[in-house]
N, C-alpha and C. Protein backbone atom coordinates (compact mmCIF):
# COMPACT_ATOMS: atom_id res chain seq x y z
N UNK A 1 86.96 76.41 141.07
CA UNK A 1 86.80 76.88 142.43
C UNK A 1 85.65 76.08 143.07
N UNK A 2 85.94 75.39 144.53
CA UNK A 2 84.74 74.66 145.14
C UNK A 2 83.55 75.55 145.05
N UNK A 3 82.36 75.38 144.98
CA UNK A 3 81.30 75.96 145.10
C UNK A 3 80.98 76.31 146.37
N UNK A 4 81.40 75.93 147.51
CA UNK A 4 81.27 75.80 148.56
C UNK A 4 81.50 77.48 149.17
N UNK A 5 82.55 78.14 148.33
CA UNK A 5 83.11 79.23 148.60
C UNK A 5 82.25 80.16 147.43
N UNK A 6 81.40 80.37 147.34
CA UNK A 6 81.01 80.72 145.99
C UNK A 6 81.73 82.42 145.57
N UNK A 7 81.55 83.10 144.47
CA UNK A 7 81.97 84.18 143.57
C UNK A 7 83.45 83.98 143.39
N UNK A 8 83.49 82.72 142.30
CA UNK A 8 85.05 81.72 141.60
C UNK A 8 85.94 83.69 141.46
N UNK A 9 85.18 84.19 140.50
CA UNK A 9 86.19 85.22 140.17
C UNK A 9 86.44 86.35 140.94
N UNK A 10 86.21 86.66 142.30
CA UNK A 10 86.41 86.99 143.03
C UNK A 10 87.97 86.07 144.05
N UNK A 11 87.67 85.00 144.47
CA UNK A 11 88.75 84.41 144.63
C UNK A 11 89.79 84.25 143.49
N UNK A 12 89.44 83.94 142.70
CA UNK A 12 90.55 84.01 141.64
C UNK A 12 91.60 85.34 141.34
N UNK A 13 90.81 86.67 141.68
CA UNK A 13 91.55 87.65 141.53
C UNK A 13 92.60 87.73 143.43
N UNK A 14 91.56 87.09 144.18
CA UNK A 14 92.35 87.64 145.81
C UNK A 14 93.38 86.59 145.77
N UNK A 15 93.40 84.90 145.08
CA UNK A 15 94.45 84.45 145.27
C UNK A 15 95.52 85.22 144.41
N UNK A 16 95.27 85.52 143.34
CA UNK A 16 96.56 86.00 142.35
C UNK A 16 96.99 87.26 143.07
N UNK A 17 96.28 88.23 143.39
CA UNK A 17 96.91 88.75 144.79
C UNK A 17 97.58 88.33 145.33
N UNK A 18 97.40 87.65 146.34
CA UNK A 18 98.34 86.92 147.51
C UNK A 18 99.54 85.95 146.83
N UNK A 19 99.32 85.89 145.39
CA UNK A 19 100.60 85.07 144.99
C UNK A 19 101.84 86.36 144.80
N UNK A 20 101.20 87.37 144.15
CA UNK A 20 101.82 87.95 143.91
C UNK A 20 102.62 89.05 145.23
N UNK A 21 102.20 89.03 146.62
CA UNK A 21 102.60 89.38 147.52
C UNK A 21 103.63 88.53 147.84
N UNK A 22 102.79 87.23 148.29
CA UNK A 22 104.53 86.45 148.74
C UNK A 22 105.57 86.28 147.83
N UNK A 23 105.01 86.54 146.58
CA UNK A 23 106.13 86.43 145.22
C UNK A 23 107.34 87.64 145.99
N UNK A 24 106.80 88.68 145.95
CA UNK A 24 107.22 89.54 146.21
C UNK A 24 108.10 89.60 147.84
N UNK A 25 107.61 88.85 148.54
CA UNK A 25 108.36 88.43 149.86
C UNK A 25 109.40 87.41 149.77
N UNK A 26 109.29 86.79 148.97
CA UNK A 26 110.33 85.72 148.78
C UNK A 26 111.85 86.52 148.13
N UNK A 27 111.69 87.87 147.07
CA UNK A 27 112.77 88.14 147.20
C UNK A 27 113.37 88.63 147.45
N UNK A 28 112.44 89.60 148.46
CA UNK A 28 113.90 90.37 149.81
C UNK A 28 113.62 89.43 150.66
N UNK A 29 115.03 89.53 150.62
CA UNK A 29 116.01 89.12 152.08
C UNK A 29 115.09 89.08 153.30
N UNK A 30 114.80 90.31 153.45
CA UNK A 30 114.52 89.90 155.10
C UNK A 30 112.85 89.51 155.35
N UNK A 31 112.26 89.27 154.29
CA UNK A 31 110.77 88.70 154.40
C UNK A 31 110.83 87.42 154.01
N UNK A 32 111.80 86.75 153.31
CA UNK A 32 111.85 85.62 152.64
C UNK A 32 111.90 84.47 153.22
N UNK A 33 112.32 83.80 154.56
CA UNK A 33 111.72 82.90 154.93
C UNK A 33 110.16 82.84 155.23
N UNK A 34 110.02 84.12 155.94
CA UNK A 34 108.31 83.96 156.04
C UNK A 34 107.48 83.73 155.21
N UNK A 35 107.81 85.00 153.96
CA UNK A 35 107.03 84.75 152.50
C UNK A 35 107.26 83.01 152.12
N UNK A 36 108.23 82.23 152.33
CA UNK A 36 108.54 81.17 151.93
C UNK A 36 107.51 79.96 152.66
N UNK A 37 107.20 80.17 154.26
CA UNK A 37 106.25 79.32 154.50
C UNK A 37 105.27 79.30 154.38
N UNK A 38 104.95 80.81 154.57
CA UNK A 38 103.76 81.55 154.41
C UNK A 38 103.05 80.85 153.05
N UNK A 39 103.78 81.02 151.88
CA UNK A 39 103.81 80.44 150.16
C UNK A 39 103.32 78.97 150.43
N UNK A 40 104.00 78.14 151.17
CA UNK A 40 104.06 76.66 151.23
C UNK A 40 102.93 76.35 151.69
N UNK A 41 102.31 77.21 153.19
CA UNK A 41 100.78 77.17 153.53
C UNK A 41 99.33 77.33 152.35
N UNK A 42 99.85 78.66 151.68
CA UNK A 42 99.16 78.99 150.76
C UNK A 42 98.72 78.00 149.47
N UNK A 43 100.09 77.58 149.01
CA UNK A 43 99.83 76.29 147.82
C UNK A 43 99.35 74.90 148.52
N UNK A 44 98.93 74.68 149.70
CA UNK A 44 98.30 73.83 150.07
C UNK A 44 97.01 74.19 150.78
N UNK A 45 96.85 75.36 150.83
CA UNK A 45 95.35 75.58 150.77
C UNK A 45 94.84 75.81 149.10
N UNK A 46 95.62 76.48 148.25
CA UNK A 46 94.81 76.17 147.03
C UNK A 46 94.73 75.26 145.94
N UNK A 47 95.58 73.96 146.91
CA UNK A 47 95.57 72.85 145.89
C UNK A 47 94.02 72.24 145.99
N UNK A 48 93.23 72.37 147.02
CA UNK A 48 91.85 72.11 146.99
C UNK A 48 91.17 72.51 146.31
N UNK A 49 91.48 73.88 145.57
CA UNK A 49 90.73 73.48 144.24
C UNK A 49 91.05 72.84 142.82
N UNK A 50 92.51 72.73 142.85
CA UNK A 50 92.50 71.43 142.01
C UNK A 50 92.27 70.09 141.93
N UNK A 51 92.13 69.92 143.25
CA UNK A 51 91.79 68.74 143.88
C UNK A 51 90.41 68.43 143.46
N UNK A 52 89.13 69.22 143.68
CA UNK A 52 87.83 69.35 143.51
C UNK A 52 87.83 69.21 141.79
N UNK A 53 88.59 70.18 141.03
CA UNK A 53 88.33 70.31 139.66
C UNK A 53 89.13 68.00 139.68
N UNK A 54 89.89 67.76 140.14
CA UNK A 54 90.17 66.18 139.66
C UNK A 54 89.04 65.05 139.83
N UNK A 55 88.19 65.28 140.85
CA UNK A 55 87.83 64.26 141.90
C UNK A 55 86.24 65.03 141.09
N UNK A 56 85.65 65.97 140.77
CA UNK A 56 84.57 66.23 140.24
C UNK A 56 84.66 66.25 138.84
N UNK A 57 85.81 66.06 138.50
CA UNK A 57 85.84 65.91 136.34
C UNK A 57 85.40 67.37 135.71
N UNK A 58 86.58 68.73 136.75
CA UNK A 58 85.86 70.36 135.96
C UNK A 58 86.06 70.46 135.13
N UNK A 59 85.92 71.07 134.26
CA UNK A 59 86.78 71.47 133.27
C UNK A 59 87.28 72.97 133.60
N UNK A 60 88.38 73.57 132.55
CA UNK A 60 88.62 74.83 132.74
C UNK A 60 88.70 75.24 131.21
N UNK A 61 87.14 76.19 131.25
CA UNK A 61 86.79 76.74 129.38
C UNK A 61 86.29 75.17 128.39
N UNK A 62 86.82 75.28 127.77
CA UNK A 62 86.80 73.89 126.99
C UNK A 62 88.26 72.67 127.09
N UNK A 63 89.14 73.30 128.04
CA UNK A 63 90.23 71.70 128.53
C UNK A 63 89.64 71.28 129.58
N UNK A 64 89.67 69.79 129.01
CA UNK A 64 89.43 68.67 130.31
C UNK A 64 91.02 68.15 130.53
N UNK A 65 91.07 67.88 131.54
CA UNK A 65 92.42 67.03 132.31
C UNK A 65 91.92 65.56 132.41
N UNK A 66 93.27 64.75 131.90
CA UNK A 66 93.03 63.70 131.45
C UNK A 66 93.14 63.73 133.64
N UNK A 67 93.34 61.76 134.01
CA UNK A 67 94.13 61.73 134.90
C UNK A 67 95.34 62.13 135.26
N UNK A 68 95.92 61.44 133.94
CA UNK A 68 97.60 61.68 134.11
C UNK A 68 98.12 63.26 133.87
N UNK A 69 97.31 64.45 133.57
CA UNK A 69 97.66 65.78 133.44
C UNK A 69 97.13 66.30 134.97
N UNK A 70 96.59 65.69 135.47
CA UNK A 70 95.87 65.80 136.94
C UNK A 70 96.71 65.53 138.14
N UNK A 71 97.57 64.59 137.32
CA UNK A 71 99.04 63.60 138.30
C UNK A 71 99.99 64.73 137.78
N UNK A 72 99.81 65.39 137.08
CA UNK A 72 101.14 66.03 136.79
C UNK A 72 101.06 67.53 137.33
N UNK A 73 99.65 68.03 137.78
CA UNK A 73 99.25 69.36 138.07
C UNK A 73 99.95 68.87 139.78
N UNK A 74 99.18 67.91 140.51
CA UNK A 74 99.71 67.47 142.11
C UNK A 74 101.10 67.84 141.94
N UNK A 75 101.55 66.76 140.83
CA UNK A 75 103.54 66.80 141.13
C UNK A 75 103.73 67.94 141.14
N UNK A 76 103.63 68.83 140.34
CA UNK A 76 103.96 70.18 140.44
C UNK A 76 103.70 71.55 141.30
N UNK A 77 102.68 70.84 142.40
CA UNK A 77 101.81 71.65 143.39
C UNK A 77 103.07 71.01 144.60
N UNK A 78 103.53 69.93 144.61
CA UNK A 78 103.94 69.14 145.86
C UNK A 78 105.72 69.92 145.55
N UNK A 79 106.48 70.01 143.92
CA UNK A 79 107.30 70.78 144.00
C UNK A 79 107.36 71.46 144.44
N UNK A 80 106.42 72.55 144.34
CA UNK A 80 106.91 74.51 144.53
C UNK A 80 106.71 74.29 145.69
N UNK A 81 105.69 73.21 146.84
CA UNK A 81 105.72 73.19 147.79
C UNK A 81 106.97 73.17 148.23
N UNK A 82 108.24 72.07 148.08
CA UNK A 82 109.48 71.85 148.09
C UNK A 82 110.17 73.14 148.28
N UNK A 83 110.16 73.57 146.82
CA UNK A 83 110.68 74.75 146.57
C UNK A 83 110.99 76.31 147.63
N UNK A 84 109.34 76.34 147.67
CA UNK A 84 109.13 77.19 148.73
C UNK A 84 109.29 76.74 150.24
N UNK A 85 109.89 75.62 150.75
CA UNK A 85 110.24 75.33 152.00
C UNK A 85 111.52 75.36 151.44
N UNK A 86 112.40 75.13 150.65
CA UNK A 86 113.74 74.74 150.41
C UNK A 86 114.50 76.72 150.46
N UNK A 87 112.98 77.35 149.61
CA UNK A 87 113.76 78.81 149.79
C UNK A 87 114.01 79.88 151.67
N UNK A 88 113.05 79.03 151.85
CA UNK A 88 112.50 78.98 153.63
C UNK A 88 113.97 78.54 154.48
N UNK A 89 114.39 78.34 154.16
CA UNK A 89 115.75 77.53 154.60
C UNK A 89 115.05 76.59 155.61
N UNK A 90 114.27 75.45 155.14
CA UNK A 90 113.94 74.36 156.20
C UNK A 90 113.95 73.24 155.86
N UNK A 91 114.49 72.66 156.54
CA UNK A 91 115.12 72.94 158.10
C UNK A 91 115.62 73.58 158.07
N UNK A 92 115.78 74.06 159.29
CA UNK A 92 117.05 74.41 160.12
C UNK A 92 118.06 73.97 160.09
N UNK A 93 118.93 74.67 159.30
CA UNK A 93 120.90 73.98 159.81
C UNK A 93 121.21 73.64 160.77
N UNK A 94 121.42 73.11 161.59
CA UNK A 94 122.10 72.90 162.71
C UNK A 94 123.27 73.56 162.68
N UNK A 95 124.20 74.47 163.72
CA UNK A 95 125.20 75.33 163.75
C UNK A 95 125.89 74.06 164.05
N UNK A 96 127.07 74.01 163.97
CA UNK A 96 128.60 72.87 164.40
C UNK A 96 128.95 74.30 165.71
């Protein structure tokens, strides 16, 4: 967690919160596009702190992330991003 925001385990418990809300919006029906962008906003506000743990060398406990496990945490931040716009239905279809 940036220091910038300080009490890590405090955020740590309000994001897993909020994951677990839009989790929960994504699978009814009628919240699920929102929960879906809503999600897509969210995983790109908390890729900044993985970002910080890459670019400052954190560790988390006793694992360090090589680079290439660091390249593989992004790919997988930039998926669910996907994911969660793809469950979003976006775009927009165009009607015929």
């Amino acid at each position: 967690m940036p220091e910038v925001l300080g009490f890590p385990e405090f955020w740590v418990y309000v994001s897993g919160l909020v994951e677990i809300i839009l989790g929960l919006g994504m699978i009814l029906p009628v919240s699920r596009r929102r929960a879906g962008f809503s999600t897509a906003i969210f995983l790109v506000m908390v890729y900044w702190a993985n970002l910080n743990m890459w670019v400052n060398d954190i560790s988390i406990g006793d694992t360090d992330f090589t680079t290439f496990e660091h390249m593989l945490r992004a790919t997988a931040q930039f998926g669910m991003i996907w994911l969660t716009l793809w469950i979003a239905e976006w775009p927009v279809k165009k009607e015929k």
